[in-house]
C-alpha atoms as a PDB file:
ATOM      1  CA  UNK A   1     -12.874 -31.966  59.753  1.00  0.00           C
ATOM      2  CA  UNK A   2      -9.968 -29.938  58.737  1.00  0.00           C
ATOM      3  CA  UNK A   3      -9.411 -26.666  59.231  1.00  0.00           C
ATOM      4  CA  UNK A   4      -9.583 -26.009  55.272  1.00  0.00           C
ATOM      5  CA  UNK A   5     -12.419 -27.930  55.278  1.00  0.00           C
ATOM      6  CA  UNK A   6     -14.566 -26.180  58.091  1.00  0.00           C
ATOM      7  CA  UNK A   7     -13.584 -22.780  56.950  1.00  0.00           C
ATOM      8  CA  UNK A   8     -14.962 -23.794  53.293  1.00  0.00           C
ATOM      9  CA  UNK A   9     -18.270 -24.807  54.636  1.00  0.00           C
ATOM     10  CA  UNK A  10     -18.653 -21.336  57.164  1.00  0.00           C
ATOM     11  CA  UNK A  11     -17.310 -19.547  53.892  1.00  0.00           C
ATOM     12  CA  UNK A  12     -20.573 -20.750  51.731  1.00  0.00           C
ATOM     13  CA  UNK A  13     -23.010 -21.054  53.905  1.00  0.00           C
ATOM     14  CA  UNK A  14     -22.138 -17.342  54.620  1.00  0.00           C
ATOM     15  CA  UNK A  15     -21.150 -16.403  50.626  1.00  0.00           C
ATOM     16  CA  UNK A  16     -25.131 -16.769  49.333  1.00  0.00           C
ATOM     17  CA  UNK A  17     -26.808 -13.667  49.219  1.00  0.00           C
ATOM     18  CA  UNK A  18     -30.012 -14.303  50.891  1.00  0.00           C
ATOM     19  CA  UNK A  19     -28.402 -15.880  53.734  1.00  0.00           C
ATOM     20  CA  UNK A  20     -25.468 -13.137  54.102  1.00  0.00           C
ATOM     21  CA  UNK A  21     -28.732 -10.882  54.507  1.00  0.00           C
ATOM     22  CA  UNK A  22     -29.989 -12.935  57.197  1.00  0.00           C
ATOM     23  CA  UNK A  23     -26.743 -13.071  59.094  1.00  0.00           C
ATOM     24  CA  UNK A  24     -26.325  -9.096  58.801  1.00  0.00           C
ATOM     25  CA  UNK A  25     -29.974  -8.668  60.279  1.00  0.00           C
ATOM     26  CA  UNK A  26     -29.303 -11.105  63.125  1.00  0.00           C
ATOM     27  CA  UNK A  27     -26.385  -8.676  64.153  1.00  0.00           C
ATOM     28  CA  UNK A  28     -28.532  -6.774  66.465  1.00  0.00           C
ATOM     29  CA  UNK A  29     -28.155  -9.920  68.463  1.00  0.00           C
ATOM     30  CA  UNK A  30     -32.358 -10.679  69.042  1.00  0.00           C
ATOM     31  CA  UNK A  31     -33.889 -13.507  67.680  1.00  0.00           C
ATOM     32  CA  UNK A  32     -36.806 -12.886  64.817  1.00  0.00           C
ATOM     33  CA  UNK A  33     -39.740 -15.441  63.791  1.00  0.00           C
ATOM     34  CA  UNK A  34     -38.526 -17.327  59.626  1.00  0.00           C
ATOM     35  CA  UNK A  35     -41.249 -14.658  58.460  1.00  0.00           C
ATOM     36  CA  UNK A  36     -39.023 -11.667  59.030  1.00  0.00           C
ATOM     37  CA  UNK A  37     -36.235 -13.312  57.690  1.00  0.00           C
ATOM     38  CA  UNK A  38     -37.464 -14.103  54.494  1.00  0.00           C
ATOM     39  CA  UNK A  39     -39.128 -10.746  53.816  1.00  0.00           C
ATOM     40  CA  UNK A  40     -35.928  -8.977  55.088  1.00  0.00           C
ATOM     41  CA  UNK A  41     -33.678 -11.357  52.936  1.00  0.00           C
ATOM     42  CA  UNK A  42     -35.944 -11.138  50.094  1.00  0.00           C
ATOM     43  CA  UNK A  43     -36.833 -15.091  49.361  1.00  0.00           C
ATOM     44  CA  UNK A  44     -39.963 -17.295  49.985  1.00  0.00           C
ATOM     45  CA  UNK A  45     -41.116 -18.295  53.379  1.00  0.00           C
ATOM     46  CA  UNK A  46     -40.042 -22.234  52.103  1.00  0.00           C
ATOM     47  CA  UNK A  47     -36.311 -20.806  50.692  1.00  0.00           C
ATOM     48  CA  UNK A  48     -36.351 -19.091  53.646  1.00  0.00           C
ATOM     49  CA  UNK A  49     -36.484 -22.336  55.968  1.00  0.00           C
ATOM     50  CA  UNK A  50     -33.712 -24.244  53.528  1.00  0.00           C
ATOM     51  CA  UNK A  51     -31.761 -21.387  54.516  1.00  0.00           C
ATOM     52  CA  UNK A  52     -32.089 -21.391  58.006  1.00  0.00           C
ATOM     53  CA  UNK A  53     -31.935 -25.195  58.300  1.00  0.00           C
ATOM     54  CA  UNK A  54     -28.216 -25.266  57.006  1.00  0.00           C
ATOM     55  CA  UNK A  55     -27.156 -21.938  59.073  1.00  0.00           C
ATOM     56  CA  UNK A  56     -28.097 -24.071  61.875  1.00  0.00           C
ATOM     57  CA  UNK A  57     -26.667 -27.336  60.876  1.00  0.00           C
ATOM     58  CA  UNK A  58     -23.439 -25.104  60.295  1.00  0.00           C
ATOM     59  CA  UNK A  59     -23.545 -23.898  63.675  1.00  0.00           C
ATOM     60  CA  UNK A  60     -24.239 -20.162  63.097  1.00  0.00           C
ATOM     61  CA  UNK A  61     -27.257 -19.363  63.988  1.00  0.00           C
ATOM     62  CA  UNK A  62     -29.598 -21.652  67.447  1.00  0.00           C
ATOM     63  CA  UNK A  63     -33.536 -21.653  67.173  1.00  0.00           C
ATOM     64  CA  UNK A  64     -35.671 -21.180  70.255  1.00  0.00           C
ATOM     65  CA  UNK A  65     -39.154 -22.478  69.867  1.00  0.00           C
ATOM     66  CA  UNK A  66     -41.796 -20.645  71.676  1.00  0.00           C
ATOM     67  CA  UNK A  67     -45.361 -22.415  71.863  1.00  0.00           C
ATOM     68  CA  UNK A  68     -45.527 -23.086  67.680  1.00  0.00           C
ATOM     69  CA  UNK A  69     -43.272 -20.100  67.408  1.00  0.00           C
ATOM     70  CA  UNK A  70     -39.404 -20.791  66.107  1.00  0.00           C
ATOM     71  CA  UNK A  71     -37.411 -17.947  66.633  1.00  0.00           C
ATOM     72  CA  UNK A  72     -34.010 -17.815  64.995  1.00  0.00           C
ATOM     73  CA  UNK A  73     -30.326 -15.871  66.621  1.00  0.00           C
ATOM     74  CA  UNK A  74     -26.694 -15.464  65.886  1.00  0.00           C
ATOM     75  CA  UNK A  75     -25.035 -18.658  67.765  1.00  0.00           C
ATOM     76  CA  UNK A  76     -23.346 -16.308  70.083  1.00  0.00           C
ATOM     77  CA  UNK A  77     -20.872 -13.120  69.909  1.00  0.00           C
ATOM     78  CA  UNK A  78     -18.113 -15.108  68.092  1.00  0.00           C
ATOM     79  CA  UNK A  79     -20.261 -15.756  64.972  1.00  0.00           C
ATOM     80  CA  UNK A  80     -21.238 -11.574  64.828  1.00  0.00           C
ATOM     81  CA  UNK A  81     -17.470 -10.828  65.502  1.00  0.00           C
ATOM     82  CA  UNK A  82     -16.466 -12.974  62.646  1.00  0.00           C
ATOM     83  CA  UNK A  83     -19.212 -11.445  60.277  1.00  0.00           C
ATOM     84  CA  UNK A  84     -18.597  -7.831  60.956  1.00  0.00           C
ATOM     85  CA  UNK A  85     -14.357  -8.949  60.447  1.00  0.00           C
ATOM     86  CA  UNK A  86     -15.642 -10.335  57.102  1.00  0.00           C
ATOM     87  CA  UNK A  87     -17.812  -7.294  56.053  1.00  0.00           C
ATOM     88  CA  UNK A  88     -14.082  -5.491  56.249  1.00  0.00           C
ATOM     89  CA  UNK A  89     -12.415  -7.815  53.821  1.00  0.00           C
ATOM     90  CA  UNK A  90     -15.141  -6.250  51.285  1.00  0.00           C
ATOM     91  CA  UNK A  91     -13.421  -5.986  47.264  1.00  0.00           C
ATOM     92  CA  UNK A  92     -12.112  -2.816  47.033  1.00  0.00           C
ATOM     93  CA  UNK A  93     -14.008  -0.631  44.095  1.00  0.00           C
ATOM     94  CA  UNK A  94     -11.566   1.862  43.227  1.00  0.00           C
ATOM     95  CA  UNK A  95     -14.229   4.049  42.039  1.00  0.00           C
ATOM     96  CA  UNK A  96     -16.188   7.299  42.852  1.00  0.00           C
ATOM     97  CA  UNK A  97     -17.561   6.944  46.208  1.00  0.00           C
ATOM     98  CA  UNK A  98     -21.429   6.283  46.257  1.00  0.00           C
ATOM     99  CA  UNK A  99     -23.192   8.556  48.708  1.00  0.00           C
ATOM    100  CA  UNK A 100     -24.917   6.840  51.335  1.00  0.00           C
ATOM    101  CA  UNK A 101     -28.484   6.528  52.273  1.00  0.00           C
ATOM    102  CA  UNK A 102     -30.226   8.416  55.525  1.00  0.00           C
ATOM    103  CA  UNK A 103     -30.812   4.835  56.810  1.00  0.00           C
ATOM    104  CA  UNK A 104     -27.162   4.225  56.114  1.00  0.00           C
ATOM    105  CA  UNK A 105     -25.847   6.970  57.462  1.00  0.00           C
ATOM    106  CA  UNK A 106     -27.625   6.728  61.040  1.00  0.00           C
ATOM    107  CA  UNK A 107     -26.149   2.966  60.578  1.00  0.00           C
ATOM    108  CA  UNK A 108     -22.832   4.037  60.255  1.00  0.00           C
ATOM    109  CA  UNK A 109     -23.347   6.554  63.287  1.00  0.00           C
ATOM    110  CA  UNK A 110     -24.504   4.562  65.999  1.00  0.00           C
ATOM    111  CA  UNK A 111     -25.384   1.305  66.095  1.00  0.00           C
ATOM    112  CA  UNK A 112     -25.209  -2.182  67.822  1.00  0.00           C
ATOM    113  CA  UNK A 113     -22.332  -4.774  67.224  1.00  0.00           C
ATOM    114  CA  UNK A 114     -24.098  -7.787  68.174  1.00  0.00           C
ATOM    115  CA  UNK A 115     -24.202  -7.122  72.140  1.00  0.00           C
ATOM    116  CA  UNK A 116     -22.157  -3.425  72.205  1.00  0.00           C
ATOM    117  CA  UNK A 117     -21.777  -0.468  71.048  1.00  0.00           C
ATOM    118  CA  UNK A 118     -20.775   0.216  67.519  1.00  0.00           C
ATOM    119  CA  UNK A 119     -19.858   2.760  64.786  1.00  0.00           C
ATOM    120  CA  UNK A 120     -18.946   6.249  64.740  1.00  0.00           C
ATOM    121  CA  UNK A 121     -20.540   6.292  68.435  1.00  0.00           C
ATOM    122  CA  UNK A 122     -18.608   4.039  69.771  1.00  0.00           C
ATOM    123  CA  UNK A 123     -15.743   3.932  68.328  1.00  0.00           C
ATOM    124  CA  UNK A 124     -15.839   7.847  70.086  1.00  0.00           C
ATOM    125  CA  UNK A 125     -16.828   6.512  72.892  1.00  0.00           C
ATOM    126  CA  UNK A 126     -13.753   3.879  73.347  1.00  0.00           C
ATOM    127  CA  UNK A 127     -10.985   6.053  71.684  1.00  0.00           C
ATOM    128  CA  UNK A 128     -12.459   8.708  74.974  1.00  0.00           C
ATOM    129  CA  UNK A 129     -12.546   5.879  77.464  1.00  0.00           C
ATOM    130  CA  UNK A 130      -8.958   5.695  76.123  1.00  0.00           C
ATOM    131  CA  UNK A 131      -7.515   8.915  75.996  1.00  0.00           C
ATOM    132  CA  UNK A 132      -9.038   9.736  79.752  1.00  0.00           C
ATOM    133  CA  UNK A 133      -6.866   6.155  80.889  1.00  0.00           C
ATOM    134  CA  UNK A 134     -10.021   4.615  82.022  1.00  0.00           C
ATOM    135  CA  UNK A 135      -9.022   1.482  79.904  1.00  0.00           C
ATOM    136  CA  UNK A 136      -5.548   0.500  78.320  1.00  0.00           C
ATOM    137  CA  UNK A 137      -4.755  -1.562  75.707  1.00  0.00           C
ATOM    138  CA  UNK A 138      -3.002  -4.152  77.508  1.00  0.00           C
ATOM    139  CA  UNK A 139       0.443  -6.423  75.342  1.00  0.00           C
ATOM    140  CA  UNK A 140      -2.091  -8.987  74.735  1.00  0.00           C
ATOM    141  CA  UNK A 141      -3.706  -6.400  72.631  1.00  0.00           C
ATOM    142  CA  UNK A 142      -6.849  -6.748  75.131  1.00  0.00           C
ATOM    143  CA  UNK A 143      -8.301  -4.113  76.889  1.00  0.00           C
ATOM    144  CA  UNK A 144      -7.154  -3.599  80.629  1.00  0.00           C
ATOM    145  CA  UNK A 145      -9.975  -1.493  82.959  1.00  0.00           C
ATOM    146  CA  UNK A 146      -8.104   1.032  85.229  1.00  0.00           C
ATOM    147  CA  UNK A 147      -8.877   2.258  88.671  1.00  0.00           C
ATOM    148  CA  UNK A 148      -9.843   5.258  87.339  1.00  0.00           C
ATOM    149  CA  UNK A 149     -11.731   3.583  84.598  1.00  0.00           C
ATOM    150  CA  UNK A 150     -13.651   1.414  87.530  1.00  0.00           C
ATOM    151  CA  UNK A 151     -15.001   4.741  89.247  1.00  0.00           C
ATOM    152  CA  UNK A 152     -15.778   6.442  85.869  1.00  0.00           C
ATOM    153  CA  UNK A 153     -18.219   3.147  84.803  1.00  0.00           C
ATOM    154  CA  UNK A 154     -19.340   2.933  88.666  1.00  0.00           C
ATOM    155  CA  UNK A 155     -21.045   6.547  88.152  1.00  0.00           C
ATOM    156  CA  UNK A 156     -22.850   5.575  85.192  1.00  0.00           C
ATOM    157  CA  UNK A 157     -24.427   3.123  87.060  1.00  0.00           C
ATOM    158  CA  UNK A 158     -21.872  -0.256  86.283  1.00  0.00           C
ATOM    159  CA  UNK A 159     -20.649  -2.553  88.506  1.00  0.00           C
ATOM    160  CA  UNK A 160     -17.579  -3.764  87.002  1.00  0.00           C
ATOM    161  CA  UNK A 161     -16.662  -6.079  90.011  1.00  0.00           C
ATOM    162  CA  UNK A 162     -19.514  -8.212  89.217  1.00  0.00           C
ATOM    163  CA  UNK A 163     -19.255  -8.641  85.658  1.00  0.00           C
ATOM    164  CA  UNK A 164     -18.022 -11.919  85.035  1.00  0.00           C
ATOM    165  CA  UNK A 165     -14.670 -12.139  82.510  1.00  0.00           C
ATOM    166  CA  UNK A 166     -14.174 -14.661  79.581  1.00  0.00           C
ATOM    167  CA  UNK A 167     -11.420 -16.328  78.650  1.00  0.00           C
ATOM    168  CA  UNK A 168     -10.195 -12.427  77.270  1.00  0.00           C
ATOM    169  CA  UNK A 169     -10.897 -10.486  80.548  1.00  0.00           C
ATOM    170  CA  UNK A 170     -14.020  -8.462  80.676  1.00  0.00           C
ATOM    171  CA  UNK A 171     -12.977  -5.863  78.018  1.00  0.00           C
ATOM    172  CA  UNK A 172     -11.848  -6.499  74.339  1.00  0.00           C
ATOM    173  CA  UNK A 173     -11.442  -4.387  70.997  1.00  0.00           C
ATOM    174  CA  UNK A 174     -14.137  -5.414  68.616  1.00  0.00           C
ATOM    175  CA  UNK A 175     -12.873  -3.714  64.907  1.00  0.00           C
ATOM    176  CA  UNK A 176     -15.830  -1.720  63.576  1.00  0.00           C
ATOM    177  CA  UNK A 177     -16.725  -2.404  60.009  1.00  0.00           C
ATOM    178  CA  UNK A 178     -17.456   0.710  58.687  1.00  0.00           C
ATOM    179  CA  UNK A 179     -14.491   3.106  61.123  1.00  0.00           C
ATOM    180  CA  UNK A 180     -11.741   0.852  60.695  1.00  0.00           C
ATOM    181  CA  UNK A 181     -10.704   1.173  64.310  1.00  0.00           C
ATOM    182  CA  UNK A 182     -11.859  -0.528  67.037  1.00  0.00           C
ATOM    183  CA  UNK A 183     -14.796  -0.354  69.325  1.00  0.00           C
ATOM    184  CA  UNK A 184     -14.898  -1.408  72.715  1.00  0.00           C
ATOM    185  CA  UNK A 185     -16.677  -5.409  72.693  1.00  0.00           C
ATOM    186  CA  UNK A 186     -16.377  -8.459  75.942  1.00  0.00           C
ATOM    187  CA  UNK A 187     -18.839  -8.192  79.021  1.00  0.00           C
ATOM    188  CA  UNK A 188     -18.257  -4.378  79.852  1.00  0.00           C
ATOM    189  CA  UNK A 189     -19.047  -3.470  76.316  1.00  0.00           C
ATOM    190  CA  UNK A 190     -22.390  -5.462  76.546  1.00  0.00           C
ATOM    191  CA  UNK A 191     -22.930  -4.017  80.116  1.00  0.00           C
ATOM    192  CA  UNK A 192     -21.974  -0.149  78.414  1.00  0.00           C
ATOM    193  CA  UNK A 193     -24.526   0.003  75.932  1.00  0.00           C
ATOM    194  CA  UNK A 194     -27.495  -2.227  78.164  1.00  0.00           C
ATOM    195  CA  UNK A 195     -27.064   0.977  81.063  1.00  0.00           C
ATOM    196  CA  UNK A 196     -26.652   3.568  78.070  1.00  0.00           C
ATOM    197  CA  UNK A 197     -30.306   2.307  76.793  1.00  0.00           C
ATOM    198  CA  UNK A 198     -31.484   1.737  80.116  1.00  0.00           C
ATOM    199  CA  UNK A 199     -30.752   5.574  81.178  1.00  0.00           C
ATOM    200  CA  UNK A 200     -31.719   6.435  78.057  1.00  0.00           C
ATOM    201  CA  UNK A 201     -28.648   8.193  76.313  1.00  0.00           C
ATOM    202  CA  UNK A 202     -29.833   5.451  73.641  1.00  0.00           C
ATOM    203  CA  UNK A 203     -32.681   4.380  72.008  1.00  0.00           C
ATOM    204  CA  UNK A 204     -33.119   1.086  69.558  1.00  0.00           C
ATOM    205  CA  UNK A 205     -34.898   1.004  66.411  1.00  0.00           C
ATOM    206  CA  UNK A 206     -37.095  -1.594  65.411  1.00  0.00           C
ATOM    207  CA  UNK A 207     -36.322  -4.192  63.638  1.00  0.00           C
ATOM    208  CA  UNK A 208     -32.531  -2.692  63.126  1.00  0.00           C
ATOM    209  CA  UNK A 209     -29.334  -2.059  64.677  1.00  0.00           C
ATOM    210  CA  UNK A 210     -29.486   1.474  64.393  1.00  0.00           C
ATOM    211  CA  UNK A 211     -29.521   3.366  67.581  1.00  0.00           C
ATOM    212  CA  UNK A 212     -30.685   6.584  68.367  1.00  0.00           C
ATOM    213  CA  UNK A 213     -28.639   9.014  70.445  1.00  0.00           C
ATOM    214  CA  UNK A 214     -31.116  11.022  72.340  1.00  0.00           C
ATOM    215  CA  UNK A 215     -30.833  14.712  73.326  1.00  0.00           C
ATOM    216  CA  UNK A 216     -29.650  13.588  77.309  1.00  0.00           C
ATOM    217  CA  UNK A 217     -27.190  11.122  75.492  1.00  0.00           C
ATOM    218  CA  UNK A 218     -25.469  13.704  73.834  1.00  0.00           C
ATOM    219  CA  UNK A 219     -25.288  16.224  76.835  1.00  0.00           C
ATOM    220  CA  UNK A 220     -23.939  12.878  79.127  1.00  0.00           C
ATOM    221  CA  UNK A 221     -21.186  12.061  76.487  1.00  0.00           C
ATOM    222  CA  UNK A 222     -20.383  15.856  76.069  1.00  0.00           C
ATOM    223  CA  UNK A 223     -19.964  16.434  79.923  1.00  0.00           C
ATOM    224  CA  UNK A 224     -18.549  12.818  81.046  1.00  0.00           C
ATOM    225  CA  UNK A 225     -16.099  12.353  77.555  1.00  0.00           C
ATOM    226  CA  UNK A 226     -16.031  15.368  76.234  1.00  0.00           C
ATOM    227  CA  UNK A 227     -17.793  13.462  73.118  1.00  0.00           C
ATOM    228  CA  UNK A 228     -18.911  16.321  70.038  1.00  0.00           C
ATOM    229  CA  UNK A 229     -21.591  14.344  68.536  1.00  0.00           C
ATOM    230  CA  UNK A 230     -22.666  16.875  66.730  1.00  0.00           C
ATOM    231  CA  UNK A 231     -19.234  17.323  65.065  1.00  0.00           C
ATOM    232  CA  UNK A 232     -19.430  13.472  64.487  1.00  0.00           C
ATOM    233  CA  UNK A 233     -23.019  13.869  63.055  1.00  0.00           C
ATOM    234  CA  UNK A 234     -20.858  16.639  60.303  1.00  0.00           C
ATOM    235  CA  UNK A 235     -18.567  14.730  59.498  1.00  0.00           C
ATOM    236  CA  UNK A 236     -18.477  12.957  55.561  1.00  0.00           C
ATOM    237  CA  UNK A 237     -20.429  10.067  55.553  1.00  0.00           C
ATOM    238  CA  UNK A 238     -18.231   8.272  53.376  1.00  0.00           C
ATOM    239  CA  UNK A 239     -16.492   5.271  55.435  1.00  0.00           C
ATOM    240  CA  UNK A 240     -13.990   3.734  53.349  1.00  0.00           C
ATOM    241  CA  UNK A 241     -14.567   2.091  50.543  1.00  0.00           C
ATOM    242  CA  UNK A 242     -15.147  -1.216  51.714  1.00  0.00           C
ATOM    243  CA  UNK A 243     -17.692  -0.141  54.451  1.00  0.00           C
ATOM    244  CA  UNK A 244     -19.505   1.323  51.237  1.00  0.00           C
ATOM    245  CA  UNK A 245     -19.647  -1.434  50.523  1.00  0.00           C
ATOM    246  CA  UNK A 246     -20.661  -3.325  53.014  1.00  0.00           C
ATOM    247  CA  UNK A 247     -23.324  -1.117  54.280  1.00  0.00           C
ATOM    248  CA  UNK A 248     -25.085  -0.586  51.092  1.00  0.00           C
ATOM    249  CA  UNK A 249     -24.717  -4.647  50.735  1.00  0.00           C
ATOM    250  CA  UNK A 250     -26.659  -4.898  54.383  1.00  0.00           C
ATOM    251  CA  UNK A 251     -29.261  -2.212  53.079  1.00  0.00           C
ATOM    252  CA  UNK A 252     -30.080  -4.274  49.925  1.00  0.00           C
END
């Protein structure tokens, strides 16, 4: 297969509507029964399984079967990566900005990217984790943990020594679909937002990638980054244009 040829087929399997909505929901990176997927993509239980059989003849989403239970997942964090890069190449509408729903708008602020932490959240978080040199952007345009940076994720409660590195290191910039700027992705980004739930500065949703940023979270980023989110939480919820866009696409 060429490579014209295999990025035509990703392209349309992910261009139809129903399964683009599919895709988007799998983003929270758990796996969810064909029922779910065909109320939250808005087609039959039987259109439903078409769909899923050719996103997993194509590769982007695996099934796990459970007793007679198939549950369905994004192949892995390349496949969400490459969605949420899409979701920025949204058509540009060069008209008045449409105001964003409440469910929206706690999307945009903090959410999951697959495995880490996303949106206005933690896109804070990684431009702090930055600007206090616990991680560098490195030439390679990868993210580079510092010795400061090791004791800093040590007090939360992360072991960075024991996190095991991909083929990029342990740390990566993911860009964030809605900010524009990039978030902070790879094996310490997965192992960030895990302890952040697991202390409970976060809380999932259900059935969503929204997160929650509890009352403790906010004091923790306050003290520890010197995080406002309460100044975040004011500011206009209007991303640009083509994070409109994409949102109120993923809302639909």
């Amino acid at each position: 297969m060429t490579f014209a040829s295999g990025f035509s087929t990703a392209a349309a399997l992910i261009a139809d509507p129903a399964r683009a909505r599919m895709l988007t929901f799998l983003l929270d990176g758990r796996a969810y029964p064909a029922g779910q997927l065909a109320e939250v993509s808005g087609v039959t239980p039987q259109t439903a399984s078409s769909h899923l059989a050719q996103l997993l003849a194509g590769g982007l989403v695996t099934c796990e079967a459970q007793g007679r239970h198939r549950y369905y997942r994004l192949t892995g964090p390349r496949v969400a990566q490459a969605l949420e890069h899409l979701a920025t190449l949204a058509t540009h509408q060069p008209v008045k900005r449409p105001a964003l729903s409440t469910e929206a708008r706690e999307l945009r602020f903090c959410r999951s990217c697959y495995d880490h932490l996303a949106g206005q959240i933690g896109v804070a978080v990684t431009q702090a984790l930055q600007t206090h040199r616990f991680i560098a952007m490195a030439d390679d345009q990868q993210f580079r943990l510092t010795p400061e940076g090791a004791a800093w994720f040590e007090a939360v409660g992360i072991d960075t020594q024991a996190l095991k590195p991909t083929r990029r290191g342990i740390a990566r910039p993911c860009l964030d679909w809605t900010e524009r700027t990039y978030h902070l992705a790879g094996p310490l980004g997965r192992q960030l937002l895990d302890t952040l739930i697991a202390r409970g500065w976060l809380r999932r949703a259900k059935d969503t990638r929204r997160l929650q940023l509890t009352p403790k979270g906010r004091l923790e980023l306050k003290q520890r980054l010197d995080i406002d989110a309460e100044t975040l939480a004011r500011l206009p919820q209007y991303p640009p244009q083509q994070g409109v866009a994409a949102i109120n696409s993923a809302q639909s």
